[in-house]
N, C-alpha and C. Protein backbone atom coordinates (compact mmCIF):
# COMPACT_ATOMS: atom_id res chain seq x y z
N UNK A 1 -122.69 -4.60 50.51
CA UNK A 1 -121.44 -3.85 50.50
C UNK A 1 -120.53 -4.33 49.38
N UNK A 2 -120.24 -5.37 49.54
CA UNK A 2 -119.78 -5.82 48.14
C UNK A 2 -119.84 -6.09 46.75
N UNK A 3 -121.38 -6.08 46.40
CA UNK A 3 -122.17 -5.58 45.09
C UNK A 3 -122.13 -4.37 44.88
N UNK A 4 -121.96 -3.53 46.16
CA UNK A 4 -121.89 -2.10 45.57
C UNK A 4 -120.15 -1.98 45.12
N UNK A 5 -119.26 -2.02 45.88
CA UNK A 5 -117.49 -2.28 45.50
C UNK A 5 -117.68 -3.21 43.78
N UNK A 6 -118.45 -3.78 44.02
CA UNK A 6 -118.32 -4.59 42.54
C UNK A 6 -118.35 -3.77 41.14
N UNK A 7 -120.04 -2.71 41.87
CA UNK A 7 -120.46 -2.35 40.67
C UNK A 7 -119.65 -0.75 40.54
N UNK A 8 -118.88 -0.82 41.58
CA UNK A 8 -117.87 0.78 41.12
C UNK A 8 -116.92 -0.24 41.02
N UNK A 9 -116.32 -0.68 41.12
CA UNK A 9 -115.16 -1.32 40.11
C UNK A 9 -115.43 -1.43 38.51
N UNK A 10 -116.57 -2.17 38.58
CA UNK A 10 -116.93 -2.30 36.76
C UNK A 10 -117.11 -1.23 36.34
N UNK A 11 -117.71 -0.17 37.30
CA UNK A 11 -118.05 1.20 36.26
C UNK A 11 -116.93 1.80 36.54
N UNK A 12 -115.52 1.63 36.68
CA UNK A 12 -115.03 2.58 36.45
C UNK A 12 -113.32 1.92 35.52
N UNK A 13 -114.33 0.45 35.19
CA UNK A 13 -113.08 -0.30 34.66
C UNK A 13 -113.71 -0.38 33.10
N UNK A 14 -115.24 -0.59 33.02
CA UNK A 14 -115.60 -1.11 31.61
C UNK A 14 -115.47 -0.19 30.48
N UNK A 15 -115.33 1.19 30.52
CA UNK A 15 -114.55 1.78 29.00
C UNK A 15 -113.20 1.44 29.26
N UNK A 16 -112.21 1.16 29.43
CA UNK A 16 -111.02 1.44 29.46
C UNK A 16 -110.66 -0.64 29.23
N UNK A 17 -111.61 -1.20 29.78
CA UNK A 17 -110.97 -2.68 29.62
C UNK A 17 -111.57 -2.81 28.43
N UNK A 18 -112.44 -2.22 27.95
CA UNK A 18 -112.92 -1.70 26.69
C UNK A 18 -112.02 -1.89 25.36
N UNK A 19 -111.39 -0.46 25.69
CA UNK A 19 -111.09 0.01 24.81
C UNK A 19 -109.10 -0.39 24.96
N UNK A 20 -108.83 -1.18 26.02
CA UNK A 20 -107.98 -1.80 25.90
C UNK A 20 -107.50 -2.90 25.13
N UNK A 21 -108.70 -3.72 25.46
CA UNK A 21 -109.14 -5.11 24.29
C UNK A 21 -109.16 -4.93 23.19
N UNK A 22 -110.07 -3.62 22.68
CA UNK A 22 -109.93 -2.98 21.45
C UNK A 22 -108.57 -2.87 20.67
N UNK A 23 -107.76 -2.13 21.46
CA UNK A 23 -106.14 -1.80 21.15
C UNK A 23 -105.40 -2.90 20.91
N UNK A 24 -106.14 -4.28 21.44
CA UNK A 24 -104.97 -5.58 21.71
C UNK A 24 -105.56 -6.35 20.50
N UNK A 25 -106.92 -6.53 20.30
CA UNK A 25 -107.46 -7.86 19.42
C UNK A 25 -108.03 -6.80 17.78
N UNK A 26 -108.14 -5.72 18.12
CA UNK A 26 -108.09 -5.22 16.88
C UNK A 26 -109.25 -5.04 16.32
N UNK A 27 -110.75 -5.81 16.63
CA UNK A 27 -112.13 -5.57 16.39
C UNK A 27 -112.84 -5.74 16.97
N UNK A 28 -114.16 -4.86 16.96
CA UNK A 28 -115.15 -4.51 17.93
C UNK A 28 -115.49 -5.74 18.88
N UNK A 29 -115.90 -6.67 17.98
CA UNK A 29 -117.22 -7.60 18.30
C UNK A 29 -115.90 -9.04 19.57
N UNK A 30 -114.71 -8.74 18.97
CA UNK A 30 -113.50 -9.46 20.09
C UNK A 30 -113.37 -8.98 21.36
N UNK A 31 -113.64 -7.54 21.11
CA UNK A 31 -113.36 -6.72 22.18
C UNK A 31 -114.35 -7.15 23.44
N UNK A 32 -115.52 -6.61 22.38
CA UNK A 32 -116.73 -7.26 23.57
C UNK A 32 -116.80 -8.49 24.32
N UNK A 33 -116.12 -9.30 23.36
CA UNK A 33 -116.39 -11.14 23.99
C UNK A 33 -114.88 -10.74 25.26
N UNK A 34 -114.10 -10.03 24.88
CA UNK A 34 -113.19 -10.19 26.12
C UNK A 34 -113.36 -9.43 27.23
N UNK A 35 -114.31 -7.98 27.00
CA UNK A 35 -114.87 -7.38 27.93
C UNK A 35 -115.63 -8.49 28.79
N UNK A 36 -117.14 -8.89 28.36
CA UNK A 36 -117.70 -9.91 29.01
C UNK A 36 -116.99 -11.05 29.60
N UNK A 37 -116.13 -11.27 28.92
CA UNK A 37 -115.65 -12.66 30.18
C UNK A 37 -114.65 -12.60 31.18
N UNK A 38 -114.29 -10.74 30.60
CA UNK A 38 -113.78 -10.29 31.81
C UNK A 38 -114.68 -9.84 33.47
N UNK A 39 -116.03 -9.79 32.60
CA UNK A 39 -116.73 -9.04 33.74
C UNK A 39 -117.36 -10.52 34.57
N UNK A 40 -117.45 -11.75 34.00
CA UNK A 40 -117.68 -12.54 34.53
C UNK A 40 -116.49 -13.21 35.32
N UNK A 41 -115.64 -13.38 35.11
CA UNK A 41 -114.53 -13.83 35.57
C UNK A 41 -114.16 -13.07 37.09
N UNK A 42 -114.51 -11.77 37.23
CA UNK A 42 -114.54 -10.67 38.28
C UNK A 42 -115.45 -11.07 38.76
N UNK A 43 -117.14 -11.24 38.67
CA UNK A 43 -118.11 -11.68 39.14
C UNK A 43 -117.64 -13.37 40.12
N UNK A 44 -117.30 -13.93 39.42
CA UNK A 44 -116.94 -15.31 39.97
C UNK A 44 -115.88 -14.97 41.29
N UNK A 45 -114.79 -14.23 40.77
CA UNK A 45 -113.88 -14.19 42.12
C UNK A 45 -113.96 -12.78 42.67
N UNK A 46 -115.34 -12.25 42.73
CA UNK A 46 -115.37 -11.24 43.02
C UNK A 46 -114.70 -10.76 44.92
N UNK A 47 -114.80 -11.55 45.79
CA UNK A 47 -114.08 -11.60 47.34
C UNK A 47 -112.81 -11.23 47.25
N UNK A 48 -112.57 -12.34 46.17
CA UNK A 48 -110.67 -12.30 45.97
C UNK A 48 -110.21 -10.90 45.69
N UNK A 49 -110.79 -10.76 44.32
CA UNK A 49 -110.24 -9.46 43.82
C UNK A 49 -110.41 -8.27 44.06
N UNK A 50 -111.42 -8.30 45.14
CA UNK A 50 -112.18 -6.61 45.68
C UNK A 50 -111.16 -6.60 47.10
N UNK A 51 -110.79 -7.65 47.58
CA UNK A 51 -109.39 -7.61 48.86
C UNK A 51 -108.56 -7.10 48.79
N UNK A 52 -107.76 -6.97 46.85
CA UNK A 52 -106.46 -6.99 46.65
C UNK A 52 -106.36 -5.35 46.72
N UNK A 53 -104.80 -5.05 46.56
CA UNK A 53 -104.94 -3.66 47.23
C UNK A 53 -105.28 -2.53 45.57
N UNK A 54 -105.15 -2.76 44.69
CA UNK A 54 -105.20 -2.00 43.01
C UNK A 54 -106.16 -3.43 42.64
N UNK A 55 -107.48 -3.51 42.65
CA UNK A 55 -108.35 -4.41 41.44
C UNK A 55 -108.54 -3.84 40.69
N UNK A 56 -108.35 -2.60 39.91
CA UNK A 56 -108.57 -2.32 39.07
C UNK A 56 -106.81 -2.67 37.80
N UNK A 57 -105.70 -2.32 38.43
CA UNK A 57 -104.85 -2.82 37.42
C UNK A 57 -105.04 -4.56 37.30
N UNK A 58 -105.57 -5.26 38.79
CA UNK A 58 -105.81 -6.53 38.38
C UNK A 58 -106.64 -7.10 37.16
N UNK A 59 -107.90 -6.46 37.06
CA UNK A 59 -108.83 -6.35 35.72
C UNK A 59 -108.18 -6.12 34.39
N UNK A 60 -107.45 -5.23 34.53
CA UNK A 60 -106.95 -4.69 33.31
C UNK A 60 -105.62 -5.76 32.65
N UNK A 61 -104.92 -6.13 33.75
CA UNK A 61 -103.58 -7.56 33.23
C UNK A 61 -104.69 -8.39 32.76
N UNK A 62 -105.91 -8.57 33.60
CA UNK A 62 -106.35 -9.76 33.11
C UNK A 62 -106.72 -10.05 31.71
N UNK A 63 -107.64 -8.48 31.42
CA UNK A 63 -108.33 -8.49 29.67
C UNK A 63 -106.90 -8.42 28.68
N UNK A 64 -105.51 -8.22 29.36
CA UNK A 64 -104.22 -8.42 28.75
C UNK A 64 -104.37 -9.56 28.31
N UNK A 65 -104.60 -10.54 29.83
CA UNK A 65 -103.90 -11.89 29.50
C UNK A 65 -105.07 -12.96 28.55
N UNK A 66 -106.04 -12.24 28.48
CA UNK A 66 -107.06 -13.06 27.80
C UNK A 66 -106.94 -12.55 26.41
N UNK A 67 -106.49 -11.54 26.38
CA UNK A 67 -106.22 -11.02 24.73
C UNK A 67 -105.26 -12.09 24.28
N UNK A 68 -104.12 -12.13 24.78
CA UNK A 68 -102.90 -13.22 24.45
C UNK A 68 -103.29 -14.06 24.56
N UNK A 69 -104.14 -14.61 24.91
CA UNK A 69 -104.73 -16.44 25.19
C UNK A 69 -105.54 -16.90 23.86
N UNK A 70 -106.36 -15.40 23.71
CA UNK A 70 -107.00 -15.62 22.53
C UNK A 70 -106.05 -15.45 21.11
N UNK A 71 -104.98 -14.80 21.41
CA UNK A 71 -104.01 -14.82 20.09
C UNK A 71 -103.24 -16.35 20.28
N UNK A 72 -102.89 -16.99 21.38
CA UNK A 72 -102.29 -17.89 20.86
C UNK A 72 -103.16 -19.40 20.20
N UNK A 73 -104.46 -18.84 20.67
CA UNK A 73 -105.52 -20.19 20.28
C UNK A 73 -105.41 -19.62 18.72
N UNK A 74 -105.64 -18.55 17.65
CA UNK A 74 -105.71 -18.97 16.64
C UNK A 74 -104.18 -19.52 15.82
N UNK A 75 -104.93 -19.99 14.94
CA UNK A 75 -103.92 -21.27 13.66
C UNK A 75 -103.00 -20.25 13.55
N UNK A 76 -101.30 -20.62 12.86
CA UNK A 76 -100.71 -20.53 12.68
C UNK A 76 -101.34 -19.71 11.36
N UNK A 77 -101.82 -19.92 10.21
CA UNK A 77 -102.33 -19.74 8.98
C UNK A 77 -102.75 -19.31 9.06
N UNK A 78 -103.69 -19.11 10.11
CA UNK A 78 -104.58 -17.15 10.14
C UNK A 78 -104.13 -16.41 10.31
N UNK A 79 -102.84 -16.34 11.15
CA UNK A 79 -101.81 -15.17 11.55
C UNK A 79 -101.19 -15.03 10.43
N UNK A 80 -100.59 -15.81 9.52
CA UNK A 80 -99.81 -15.76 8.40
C UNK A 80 -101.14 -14.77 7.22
N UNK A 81 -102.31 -15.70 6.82
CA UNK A 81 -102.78 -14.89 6.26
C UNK A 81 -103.68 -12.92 6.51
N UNK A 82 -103.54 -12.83 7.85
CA UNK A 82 -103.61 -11.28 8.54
C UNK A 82 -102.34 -10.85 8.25
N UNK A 83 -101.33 -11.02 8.51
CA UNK A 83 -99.67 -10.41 7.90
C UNK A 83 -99.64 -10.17 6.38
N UNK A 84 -100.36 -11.10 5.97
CA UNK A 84 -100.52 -10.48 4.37
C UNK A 84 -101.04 -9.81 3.95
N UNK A 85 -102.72 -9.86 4.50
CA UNK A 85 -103.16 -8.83 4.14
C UNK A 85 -103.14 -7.42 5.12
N UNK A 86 -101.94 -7.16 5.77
CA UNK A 86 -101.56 -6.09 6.27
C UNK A 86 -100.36 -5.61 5.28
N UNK A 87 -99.83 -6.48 5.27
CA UNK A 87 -98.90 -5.83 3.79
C UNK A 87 -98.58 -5.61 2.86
N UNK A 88 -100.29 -6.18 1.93
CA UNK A 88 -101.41 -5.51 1.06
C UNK A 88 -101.88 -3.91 1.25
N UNK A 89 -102.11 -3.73 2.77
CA UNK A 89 -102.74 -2.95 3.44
C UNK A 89 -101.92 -1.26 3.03
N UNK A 90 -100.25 -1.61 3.63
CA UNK A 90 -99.23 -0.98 3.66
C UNK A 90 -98.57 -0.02 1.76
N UNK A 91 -98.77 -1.28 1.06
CA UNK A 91 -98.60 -0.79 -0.53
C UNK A 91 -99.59 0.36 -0.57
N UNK A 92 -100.67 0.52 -0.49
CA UNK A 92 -101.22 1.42 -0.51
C UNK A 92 -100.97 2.64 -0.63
N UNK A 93 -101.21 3.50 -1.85
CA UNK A 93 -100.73 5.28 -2.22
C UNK A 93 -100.98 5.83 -0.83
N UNK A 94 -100.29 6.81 -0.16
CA UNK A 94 -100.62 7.25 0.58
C UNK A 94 -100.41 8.67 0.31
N UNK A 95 -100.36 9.04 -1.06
CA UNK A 95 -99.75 10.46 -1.02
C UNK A 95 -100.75 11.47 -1.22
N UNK A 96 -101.89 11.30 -1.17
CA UNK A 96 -103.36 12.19 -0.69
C UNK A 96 -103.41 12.05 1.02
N UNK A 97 -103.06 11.20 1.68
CA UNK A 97 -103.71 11.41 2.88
C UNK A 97 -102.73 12.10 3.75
N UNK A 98 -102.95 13.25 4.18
CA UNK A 98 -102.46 13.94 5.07
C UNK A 98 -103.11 14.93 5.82
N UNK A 99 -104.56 14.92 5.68
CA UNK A 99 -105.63 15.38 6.28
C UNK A 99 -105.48 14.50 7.93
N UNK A 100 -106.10 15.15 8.83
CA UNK A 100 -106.14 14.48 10.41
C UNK A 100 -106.55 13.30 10.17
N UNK A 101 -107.47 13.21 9.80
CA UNK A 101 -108.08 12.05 10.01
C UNK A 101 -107.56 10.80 9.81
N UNK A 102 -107.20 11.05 8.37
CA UNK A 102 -106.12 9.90 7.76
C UNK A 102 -104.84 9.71 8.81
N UNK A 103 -104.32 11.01 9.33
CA UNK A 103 -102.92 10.30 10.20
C UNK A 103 -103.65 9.66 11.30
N UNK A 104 -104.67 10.03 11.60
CA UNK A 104 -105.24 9.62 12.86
C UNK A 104 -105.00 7.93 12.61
N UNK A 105 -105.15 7.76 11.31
CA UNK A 105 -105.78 6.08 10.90
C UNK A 105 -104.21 5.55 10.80
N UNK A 106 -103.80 6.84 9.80
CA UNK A 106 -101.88 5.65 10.11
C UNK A 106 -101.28 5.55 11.42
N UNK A 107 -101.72 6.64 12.03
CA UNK A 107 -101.02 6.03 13.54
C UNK A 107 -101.49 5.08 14.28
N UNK A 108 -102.91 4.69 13.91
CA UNK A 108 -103.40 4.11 14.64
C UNK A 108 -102.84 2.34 13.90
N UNK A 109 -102.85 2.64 12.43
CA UNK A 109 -102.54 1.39 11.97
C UNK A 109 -100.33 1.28 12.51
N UNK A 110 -100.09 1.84 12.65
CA UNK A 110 -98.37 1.58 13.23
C UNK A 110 -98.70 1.10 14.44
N UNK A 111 -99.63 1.59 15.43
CA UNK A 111 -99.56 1.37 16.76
C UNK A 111 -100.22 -0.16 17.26
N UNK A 112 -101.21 -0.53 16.08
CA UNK A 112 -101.75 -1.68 15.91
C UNK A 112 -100.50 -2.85 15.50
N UNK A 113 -99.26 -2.28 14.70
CA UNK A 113 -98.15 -3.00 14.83
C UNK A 113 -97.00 -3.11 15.68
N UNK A 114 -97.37 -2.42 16.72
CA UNK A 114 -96.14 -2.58 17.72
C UNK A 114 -96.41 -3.74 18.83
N UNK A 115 -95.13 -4.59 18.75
CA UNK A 115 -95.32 -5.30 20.17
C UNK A 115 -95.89 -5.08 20.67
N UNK A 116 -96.65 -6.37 21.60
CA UNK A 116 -97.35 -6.54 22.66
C UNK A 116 -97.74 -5.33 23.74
N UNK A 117 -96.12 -5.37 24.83
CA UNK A 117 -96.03 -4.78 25.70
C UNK A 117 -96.12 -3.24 25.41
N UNK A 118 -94.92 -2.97 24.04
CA UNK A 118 -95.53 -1.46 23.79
C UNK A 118 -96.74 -0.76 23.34
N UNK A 119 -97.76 -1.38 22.53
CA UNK A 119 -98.86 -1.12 22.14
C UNK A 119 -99.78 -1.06 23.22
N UNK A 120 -99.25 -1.90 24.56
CA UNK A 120 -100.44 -1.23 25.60
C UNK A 120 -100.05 -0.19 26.65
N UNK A 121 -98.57 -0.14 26.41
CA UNK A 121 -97.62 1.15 27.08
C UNK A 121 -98.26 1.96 26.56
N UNK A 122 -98.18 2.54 25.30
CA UNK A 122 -98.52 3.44 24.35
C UNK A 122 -99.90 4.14 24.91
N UNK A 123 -101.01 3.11 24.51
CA UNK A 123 -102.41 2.80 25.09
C UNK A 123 -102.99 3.97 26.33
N UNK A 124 -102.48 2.81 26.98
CA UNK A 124 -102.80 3.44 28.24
C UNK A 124 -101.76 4.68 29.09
N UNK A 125 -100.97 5.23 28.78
CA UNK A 125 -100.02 6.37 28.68
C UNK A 125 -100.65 7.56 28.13
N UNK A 126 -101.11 7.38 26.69
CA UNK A 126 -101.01 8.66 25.60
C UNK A 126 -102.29 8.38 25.42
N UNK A 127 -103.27 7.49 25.33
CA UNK A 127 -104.36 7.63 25.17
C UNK A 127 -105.44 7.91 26.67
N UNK A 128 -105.39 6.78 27.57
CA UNK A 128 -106.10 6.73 29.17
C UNK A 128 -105.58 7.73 29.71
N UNK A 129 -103.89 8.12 30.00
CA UNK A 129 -103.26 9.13 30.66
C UNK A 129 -102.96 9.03 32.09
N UNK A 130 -102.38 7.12 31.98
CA UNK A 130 -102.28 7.03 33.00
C UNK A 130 -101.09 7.34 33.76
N UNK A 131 -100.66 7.29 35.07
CA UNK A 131 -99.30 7.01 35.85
C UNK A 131 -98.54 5.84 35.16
N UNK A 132 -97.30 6.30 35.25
CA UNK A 132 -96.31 5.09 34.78
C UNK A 132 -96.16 3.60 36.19
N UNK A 133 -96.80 4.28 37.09
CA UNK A 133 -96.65 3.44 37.90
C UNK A 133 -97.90 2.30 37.92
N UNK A 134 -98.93 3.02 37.11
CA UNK A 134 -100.33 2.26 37.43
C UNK A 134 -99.69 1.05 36.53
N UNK A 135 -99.04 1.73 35.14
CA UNK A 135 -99.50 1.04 34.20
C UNK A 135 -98.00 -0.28 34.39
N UNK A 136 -97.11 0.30 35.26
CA UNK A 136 -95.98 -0.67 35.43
C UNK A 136 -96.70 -2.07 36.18
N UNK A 137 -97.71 -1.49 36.36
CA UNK A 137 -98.65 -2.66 37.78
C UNK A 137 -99.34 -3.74 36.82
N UNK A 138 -100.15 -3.04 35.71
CA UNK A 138 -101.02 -3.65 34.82
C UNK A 138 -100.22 -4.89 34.13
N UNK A 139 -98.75 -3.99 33.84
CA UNK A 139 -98.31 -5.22 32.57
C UNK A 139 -96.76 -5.66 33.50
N UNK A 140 -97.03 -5.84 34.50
CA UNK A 140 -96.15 -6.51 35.54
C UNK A 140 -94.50 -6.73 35.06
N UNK A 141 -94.45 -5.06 35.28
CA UNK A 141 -93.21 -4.85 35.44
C UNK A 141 -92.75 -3.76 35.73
N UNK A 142 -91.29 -3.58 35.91
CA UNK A 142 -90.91 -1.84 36.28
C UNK A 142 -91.20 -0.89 35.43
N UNK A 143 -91.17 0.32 36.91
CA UNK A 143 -91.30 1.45 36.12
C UNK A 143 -90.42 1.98 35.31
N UNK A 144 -89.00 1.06 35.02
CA UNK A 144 -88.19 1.68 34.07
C UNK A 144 -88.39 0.92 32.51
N UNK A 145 -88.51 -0.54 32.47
CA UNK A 145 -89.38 -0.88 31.56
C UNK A 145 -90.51 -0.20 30.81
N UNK A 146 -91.35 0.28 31.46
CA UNK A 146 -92.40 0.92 31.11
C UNK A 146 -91.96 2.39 30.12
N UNK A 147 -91.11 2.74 31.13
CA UNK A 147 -90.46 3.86 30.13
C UNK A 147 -90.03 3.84 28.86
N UNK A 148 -88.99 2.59 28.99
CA UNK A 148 -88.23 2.41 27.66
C UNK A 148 -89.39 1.81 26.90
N UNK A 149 -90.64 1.03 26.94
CA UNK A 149 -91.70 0.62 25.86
C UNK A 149 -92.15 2.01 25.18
N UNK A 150 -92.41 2.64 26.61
CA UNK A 150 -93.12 4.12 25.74
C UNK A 150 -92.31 4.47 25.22
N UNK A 151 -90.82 4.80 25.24
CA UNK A 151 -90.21 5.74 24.04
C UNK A 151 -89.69 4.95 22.83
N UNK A 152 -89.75 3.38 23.01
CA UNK A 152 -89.50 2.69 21.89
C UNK A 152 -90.78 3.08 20.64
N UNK A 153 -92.38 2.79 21.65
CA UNK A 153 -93.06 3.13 20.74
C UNK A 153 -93.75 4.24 20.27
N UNK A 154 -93.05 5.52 20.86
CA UNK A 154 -93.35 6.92 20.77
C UNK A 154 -92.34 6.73 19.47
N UNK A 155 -90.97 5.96 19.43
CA UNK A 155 -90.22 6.62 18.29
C UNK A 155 -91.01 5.88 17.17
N UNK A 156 -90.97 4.69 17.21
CA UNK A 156 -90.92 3.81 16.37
C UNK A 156 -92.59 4.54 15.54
N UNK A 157 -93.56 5.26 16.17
CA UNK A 157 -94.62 5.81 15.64
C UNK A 157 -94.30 6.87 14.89
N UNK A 158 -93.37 7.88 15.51
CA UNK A 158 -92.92 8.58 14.94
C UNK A 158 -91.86 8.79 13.49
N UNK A 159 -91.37 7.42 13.41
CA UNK A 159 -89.96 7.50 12.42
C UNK A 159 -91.31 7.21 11.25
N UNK A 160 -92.20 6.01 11.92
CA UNK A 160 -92.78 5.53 10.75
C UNK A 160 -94.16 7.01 9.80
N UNK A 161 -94.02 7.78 10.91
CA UNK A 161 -95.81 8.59 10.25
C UNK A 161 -95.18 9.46 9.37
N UNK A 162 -93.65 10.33 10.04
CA UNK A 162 -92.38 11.12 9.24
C UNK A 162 -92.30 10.18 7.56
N UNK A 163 -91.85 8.60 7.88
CA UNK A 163 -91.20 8.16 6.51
C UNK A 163 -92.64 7.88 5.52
N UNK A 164 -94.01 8.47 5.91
CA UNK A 164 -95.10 8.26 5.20
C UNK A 164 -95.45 9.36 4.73
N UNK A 165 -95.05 10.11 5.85
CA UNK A 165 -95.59 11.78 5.39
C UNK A 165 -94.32 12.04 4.11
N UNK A 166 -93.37 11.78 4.17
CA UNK A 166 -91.70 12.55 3.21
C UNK A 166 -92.28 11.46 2.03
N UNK A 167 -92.27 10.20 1.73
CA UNK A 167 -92.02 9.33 0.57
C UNK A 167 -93.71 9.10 0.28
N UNK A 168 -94.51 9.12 1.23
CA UNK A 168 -95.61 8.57 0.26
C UNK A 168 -96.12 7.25 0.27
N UNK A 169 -95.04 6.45 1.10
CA UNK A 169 -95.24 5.21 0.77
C UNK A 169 -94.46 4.28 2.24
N UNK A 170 -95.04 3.48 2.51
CA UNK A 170 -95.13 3.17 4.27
C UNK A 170 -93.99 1.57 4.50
């Protein structure tokens, strides 16, 4: 009974803790290592967490909190040198790209720069399509919080794709 609760929990958590990790650490092969030690970590306390009343927003804080664990383990100097070459990244002509695809990539690169909390507001809102309430659960806090992340980073996507699309230049 409980291998089966296990294995519909994972199948209905592993694209989305997925592609959450994805949204938080930024490349594939991170994503995966935080998927997996999310799915083991569930395996280990699997009693605990199949009791609680939402294990599935529990899963999902967790591949949060392991994303942030893994950002604060790297050096100071790797973060410094990723900021640079993001704002290498940014100089970049942008005055050919206005085909989908390309905004697809600048929004995705603004949304890759928003705070923490809003980049997984954003996330899981406009991309998963979730309840404001699920997702107030995930990143443990109110549902009015949750609000104000999403429209901070609904604008803040928006002022920035507008001042790329008008000037050309980001």
């Amino acid at each position: 009974m409980k291998i089966d609760r296990y294995n519909e929990l994972m199948l209905s958590t592993k694209d989305v803790a997925y592609r959450v990790a994805l949204s938080l650490v930024g490349n594939a092969a991170d994503a995966e290592d935080v998927t997996q030690d999310i799915y083991e970590m569930v395996w280990r306390r699997r009693d605990e967490i199949l009791s609680m009343g939402n294990p599935r927003a529990y899963v999902l804080r967790s591949v949060r909190n392991l994303c942030l664990d893994r950002f604060r383990a790297v050096d100071r100097h790797d973060r410094s040198l990723t900021a640079i070459g993001h704002a290498s990244e940014r100089s970049a002509d942008y005055s050919a790209q206005y085909d989908a695809r390309d905004q697809v990539r600048i929004v995705e690169r603004v949304i890759a720069q928003l705070p923490e909390r809003q980049r997984l507001a954003i996330h899981l809102r406009d991309v998963e399509q979730w309840d404001i309430d699920e997702i107030a659960e995930v990143t443990q806090s109110d549902e009015t919080s949750v609000r104000m992340n999403l429209s901070r980073a609904r604008r803040t996507v928006r002022e920035e794709l507008l001042k790329i699309m008008n000037y050309g230049v980001q």
